[in-house]
Protein backbone atom coordinates (compact mmCIF):
# COMPACT_ATOMS: atom_id res chain seq x y z
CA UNK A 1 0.00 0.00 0.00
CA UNK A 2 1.61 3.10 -0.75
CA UNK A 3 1.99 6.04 1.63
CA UNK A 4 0.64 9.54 0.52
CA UNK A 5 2.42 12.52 0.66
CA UNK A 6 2.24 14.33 3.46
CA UNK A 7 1.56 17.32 1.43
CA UNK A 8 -1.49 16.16 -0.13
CA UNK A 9 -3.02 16.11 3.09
CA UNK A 10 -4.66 19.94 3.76
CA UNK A 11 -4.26 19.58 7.03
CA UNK A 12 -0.56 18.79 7.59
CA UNK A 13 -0.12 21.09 4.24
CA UNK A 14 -1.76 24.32 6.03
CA UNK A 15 0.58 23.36 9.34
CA UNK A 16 3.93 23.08 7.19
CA UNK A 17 2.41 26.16 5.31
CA UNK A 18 1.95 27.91 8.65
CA UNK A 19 5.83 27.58 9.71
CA UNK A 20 6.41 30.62 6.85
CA UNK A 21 4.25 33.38 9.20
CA UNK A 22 5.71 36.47 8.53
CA UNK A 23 7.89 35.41 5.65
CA UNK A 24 6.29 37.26 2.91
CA UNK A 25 8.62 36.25 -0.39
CA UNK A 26 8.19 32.63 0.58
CA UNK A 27 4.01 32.91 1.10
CA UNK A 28 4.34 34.08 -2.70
CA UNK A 29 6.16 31.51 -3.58
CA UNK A 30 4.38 28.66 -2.01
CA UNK A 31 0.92 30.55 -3.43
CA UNK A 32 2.26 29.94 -7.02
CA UNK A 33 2.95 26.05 -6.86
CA UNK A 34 -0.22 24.30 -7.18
CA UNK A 35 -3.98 25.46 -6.48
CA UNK A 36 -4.05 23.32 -3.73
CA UNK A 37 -1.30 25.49 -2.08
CA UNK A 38 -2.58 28.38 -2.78
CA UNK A 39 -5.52 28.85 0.00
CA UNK A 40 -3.44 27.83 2.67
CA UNK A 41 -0.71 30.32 1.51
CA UNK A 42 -2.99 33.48 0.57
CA UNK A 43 -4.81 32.85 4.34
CA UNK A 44 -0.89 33.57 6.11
CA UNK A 45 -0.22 36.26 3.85
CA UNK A 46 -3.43 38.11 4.32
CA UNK A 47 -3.91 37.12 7.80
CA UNK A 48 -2.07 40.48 9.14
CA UNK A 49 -1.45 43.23 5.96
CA UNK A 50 0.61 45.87 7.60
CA UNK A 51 -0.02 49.49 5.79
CA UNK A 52 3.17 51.48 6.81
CA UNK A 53 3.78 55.34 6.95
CA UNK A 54 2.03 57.42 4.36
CA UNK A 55 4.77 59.64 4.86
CA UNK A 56 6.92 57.67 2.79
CA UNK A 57 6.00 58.26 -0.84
CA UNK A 58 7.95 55.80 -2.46
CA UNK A 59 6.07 53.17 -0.53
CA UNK A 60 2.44 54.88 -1.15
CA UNK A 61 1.77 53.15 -4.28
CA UNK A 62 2.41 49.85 -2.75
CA UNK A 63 -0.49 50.71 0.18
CA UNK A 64 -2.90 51.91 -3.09
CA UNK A 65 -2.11 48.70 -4.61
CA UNK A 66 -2.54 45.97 -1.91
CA UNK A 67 -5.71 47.75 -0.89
CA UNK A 68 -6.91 47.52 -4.64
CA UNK A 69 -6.39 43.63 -4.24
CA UNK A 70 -8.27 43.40 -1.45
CA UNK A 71 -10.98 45.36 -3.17
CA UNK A 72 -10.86 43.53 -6.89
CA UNK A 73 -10.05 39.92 -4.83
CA UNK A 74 -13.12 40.00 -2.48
CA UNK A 75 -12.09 36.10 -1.56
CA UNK A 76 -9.01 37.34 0.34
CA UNK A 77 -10.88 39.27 2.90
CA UNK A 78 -11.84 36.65 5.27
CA UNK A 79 -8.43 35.81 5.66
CA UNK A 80 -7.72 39.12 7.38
CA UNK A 81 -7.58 38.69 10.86
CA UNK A 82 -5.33 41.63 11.83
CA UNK A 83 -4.54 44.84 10.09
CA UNK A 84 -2.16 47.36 11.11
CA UNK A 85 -1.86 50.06 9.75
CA UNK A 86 -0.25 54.22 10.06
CA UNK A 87 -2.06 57.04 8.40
CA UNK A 88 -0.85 60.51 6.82
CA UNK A 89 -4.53 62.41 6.69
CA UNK A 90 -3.34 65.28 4.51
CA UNK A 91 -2.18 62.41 2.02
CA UNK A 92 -3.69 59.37 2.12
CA UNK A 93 -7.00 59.99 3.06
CA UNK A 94 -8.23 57.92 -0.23
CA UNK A 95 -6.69 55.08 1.46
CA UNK A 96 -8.24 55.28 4.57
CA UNK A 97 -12.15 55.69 2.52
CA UNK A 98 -11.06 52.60 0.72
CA UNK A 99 -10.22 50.48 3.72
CA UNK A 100 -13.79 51.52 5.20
CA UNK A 101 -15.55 50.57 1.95
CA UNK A 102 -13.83 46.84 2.73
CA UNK A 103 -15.76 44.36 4.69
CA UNK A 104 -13.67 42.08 6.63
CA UNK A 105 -16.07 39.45 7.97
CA UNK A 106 -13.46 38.27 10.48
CA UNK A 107 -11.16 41.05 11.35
CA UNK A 108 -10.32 40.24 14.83
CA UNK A 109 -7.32 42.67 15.72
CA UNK A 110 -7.14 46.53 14.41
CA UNK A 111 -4.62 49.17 14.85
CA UNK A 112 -4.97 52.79 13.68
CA UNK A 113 -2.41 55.67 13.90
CA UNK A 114 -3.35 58.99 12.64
CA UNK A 115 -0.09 60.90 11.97
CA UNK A 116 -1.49 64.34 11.61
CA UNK A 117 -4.12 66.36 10.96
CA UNK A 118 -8.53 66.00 11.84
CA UNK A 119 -9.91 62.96 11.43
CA UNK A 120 -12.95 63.31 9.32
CA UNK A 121 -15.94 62.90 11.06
CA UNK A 122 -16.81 59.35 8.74
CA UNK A 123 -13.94 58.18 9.09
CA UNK A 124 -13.39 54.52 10.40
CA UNK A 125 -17.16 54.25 11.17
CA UNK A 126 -17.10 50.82 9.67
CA UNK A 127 -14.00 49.23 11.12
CA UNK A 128 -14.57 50.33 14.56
CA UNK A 129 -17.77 48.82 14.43
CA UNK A 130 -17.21 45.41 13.08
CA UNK A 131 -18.57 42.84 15.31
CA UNK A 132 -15.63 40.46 15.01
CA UNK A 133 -13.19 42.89 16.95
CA UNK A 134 -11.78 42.09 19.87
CA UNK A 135 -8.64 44.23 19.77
CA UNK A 136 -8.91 47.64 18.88
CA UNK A 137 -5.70 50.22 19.32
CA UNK A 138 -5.94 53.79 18.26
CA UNK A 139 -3.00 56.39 17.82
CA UNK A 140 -3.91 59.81 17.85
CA UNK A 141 -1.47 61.81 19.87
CA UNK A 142 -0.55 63.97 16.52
CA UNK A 143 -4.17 64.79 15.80
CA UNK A 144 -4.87 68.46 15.75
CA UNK A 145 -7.74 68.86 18.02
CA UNK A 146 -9.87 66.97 20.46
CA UNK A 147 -13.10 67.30 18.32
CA UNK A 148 -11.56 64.22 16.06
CA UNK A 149 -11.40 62.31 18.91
CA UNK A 150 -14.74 62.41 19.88
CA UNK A 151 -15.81 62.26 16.31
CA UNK A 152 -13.98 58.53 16.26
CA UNK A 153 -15.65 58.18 20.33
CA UNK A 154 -19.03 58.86 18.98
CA UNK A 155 -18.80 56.79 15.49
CA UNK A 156 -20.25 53.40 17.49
CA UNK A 157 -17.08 50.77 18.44
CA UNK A 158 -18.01 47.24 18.40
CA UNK A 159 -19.05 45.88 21.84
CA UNK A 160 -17.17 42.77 21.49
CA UNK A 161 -13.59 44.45 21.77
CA UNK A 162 -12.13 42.95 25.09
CA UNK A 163 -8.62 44.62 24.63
CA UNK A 164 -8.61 48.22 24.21
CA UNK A 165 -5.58 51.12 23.85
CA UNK A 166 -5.81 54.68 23.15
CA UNK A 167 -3.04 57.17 22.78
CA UNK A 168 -3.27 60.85 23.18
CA UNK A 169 -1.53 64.15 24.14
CA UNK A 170 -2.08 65.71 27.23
CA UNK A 171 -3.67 68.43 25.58
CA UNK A 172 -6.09 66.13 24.22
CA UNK A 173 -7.12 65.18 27.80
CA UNK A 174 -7.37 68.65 28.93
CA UNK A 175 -9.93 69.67 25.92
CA UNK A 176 -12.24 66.67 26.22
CA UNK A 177 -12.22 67.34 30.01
CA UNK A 178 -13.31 70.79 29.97
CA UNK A 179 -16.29 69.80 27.71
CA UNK A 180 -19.80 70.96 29.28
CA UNK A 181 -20.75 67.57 29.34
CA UNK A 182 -20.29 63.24 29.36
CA UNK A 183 -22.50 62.45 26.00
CA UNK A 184 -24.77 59.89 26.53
CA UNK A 185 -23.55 56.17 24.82
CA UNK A 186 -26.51 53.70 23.91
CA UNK A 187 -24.02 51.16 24.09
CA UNK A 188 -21.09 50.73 26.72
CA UNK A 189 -18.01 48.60 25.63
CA UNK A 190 -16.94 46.22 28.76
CA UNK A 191 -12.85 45.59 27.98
CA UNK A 192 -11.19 43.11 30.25
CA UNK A 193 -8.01 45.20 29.38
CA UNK A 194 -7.24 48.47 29.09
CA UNK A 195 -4.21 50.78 27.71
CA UNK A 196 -3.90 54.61 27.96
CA UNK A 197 -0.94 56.26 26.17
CA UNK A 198 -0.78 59.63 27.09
CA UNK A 199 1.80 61.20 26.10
CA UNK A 200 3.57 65.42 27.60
CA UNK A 201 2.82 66.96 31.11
CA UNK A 202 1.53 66.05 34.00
CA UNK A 203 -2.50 65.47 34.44
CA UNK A 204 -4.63 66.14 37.61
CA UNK A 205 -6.22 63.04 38.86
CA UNK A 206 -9.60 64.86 38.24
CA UNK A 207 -9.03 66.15 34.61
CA UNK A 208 -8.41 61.98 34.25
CA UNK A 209 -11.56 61.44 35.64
CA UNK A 210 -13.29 63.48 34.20
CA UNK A 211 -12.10 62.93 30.39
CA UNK A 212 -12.67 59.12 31.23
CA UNK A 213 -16.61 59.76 31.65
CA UNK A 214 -16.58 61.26 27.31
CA UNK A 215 -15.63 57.69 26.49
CA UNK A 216 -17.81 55.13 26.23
CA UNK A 217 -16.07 52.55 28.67
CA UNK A 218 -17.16 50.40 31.48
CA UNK A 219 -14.65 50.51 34.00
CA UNK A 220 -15.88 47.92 36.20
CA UNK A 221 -15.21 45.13 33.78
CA UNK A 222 -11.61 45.63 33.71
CA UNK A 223 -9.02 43.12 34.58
CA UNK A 224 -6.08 44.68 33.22
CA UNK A 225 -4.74 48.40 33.10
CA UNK A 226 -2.01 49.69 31.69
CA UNK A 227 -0.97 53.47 31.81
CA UNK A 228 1.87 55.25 30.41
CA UNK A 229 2.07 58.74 31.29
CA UNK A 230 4.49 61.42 32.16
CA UNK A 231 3.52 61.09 35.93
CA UNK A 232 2.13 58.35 38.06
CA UNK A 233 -1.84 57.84 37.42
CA UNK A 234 -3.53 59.12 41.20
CA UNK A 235 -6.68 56.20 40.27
CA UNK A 236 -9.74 57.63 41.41
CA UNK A 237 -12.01 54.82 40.48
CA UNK A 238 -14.39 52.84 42.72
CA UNK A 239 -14.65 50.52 40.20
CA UNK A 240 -10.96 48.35 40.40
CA UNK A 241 -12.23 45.16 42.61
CA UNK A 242 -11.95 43.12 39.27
CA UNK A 243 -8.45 44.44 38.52
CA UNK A 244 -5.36 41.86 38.85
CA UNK A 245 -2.80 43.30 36.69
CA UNK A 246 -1.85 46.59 36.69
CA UNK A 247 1.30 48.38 34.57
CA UNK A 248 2.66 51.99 35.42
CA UNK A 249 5.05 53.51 33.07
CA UNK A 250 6.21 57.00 33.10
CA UNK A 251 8.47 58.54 30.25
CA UNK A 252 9.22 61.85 32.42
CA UNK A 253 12.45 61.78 35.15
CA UNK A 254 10.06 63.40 38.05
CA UNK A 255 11.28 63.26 41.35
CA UNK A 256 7.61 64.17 42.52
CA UNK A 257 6.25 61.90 41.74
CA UNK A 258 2.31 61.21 42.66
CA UNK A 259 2.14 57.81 44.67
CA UNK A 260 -0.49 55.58 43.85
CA UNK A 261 -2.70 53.58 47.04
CA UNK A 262 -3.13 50.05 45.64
CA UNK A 263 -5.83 49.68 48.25
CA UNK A 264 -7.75 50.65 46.08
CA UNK A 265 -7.02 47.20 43.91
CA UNK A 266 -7.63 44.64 46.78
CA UNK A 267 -7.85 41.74 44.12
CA UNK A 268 -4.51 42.88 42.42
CA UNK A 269 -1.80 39.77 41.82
CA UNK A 270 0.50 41.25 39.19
CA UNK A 271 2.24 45.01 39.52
CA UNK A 272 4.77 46.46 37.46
CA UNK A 273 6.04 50.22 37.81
CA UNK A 274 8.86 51.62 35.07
CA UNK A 275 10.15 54.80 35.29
CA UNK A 276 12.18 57.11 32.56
CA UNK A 277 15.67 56.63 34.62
CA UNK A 278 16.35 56.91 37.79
CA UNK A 279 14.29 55.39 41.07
CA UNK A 280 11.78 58.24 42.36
CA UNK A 281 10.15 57.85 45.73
CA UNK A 282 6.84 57.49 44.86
CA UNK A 283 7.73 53.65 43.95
CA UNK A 284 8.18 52.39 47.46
CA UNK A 285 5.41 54.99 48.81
CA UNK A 286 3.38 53.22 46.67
CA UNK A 287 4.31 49.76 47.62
CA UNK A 288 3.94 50.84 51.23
CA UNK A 289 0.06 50.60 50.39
CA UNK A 290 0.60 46.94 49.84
CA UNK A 291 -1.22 45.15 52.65
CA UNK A 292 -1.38 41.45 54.23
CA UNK A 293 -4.61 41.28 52.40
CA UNK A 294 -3.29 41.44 48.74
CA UNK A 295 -2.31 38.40 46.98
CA UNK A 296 0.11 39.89 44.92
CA UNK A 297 2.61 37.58 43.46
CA UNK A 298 4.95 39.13 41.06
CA UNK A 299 6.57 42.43 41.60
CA UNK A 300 7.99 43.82 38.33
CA UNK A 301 10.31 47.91 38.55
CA UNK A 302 11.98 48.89 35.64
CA UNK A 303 14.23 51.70 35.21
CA UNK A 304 16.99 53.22 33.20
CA UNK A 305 20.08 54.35 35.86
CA UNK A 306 20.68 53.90 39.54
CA UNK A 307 22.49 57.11 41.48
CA UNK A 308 25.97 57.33 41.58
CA UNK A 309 25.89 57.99 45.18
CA UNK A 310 25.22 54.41 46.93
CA UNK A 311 23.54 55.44 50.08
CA UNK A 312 20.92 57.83 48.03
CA UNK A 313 17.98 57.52 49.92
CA UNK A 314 15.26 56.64 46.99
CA UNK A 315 16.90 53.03 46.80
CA UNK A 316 17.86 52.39 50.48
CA UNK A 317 13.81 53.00 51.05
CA UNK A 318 13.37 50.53 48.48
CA UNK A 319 15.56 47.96 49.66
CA UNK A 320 14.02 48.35 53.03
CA UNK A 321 10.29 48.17 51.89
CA UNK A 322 10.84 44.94 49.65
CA UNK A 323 12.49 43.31 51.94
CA UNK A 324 9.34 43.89 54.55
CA UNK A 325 6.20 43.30 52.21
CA UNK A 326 3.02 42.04 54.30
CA UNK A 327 2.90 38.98 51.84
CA UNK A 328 2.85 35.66 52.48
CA UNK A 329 4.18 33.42 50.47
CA UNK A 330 6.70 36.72 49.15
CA UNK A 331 6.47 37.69 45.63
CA UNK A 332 8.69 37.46 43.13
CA UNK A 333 10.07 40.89 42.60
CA UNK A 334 12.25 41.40 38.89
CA UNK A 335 14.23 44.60 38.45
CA UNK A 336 14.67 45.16 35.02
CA UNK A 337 17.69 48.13 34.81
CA UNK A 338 19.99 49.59 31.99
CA UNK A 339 23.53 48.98 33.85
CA UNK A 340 26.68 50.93 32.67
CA UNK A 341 29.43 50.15 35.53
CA UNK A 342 27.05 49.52 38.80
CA UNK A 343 25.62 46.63 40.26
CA UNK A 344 22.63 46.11 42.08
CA UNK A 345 24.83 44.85 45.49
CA UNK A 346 25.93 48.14 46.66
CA UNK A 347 22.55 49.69 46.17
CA UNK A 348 20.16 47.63 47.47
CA UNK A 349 22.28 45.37 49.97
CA UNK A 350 19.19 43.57 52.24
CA UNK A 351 17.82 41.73 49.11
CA UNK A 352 21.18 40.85 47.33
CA UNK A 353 22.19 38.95 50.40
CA UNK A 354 21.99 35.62 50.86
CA UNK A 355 21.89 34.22 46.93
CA UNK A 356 18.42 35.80 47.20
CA UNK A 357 18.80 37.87 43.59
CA UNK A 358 19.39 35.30 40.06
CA UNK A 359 19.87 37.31 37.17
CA UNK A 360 18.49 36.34 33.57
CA UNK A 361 20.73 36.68 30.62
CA UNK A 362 21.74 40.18 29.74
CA UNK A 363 20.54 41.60 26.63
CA UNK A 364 21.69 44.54 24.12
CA UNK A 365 19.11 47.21 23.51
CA UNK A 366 18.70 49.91 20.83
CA UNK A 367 20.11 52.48 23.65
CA UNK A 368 23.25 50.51 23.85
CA UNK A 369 23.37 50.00 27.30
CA UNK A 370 23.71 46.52 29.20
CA UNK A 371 19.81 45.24 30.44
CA UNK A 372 19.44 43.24 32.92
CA UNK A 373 17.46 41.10 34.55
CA UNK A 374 17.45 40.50 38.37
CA UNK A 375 14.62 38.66 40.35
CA UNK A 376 14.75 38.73 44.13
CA UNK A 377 12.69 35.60 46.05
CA UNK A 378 11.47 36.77 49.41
């Protein structure tokens, strides 16, 4: 009896097919062997189109042109399950009218950044509203006013997204906040997972709050919150019981740092703070607020430089507060530093001691400095 070929088999031939994710040249090539091959391949290389910079004019064409397939080769569509892309306004606002004129019955995962300008008030009606999504992330930190952002607020977003992240400018914050009033939503999306991107000076807690209530968010549904702002985010929500995981970064060097009570996230079981460089003292204020009734579990502090001076006080009242956490079993705490010519021993002393500190494999990064990774085991 003689054996078939594995590669007549669809199933094993979509699997071996599947190996060449994110290698375009070969999804072509596999596309142009045999019909049967040519399914499986077109479903990888459509799965995630990725429309680049409009900026770029020598690449603008190629955007035009893969959106005209997907327009002229209606079969391809189902196959897109993500789609990425970054959007000049002023330039390529054709683009953008054909995408919405697409139908994508199962577009799971979309990503829009607008790069400058308004954002029409049409635009993206029909993508935000698909009711496949589940991801939806939306860049619009170089828009020009805050009137495009609740243009895209008010166009109707899917209520199936679970994963949700918005970027804006402080400014942006500061316009929708002074608005008379919250507009009313006749539909409330309920994310398990949340991510703010807010990008330039510091924002009161109650501008926050109050911008929050323009957007058509349920709060209390959220498991996951992540916040990257130039200061740390004073939460002001009665609404975090459901929250386990929460992620602070700030991209400003603030030694003033707002501290944030995690008492108000009694069911919280993952925290990680990164700051711009050096260790402020808002990080162990805030970790004072940990209590013997949190069940946190992993502690995670990144940051970019540790003081030249050994005995500066920001990490000594670190050391000291890690090394007396209200948790039983202890957590697993990671620091995750850029390290030129210093070492975590001589700064934080109580929790090197004892072999209590392993240290993952260091890493190059793009700011050519030496990362590593420590984790300390109460």
């Amino acid at each position: 009896m003689e054996h078939p070929n594995p590669l007549d088999i669809p199933e094993l031939l979509y699997q071996f097919i599947g190996l060449l994710t994110g290698y375009t040249p070969s999804l072509v090539s596999c596309a142009l062997v045999a019909r049967s091959w040519q399914s499986p391949a077109q479903s990888f290389l459509f799965r995630a189109p990725t429309f680049t910079n409009g900026y770029l004019s020598r690449k603008a064409h190629i955007l035009h042109h893969l959106c005209d397939t997907l327009g002229q080769s209606p079969h391809l569509l189902p196959y897109v399950h993500n789609l990425h892309f970054s959007i000049a306004l002023s330039r390529e606002l054709l683009l953008l009218s054909k995408l919405c004129d697409l139908e994508f019955p199962r577009l799971e995962n979309l990503s829009i950044s607008f790069l400058d300008g308004d954002v029409p008030p049409s635009a993206g009606i029909s993508l935000l509203s698909l009711p496949t999504l589940r991801s939806l992330k939306l860049g619009m930190s170089l828009v020009k006013s805050a009137s495009s952002i609740m243009s895209l607020v008010d166009a109707g977003w899917a209520p199936s997204i679970e994963r949700l992240e918005l970027a804006f400018s402080d400014k942006h914050i500061k316009q929708v906040a002074s608005l008379s009033s919250p507009r009313p939503h006749t539909r409330r999306l309920k994310p398990k997972t949340l991510c703010l991107d807010v990008r330039g000076r510091p924002i009161s807690a109650d501008v926050w709050s109050t911008a929050l209530d323009f957007f058509p968010i349920e709060l209390s549904t959220l498991k996951t919150i992540k916040i990257v702002t130039a200061d740390f985010f004073p939460w002001r929500r009665t609404s975090t019981e459901k929250i386990h995981s929460l992620q602070i970064s700030t991209v400003l060097d603030m030694p003033d740092m707002v501290p944030l009570d995690l008492t108000s996230f009694p069911n919280l079981s993952v925290l990680q703070l990164h700051v711009a460089r050096r260790i402020p003292a808002a990080i162990s204020t805030t970790l004072c607020s940990i209590s013997s009734k949190h069940s946190i579990h992993t502690i995670k502090i990144a940051f970019r430089g540790i003081p030249r001076d050994p005995s500066a006080s920001a990490c000594a009242q670190l050391d000291s507060v890690l090394c007396s956490l209200p948790l039983f079993p202890g957590p697993s705490v990671e620091f995750d530093y850029a390290r030129g010519q210093d070492d975590l021993t001589d700064f934080f002393p109580n929790i090197c001691t004892g072999n209590m500190v392993t240290r993952e494999t260091a890493e190059w990064k793009a700011t050519q400095q030496l990362s590593v990774l420590a984790t300390f085991k109460q």
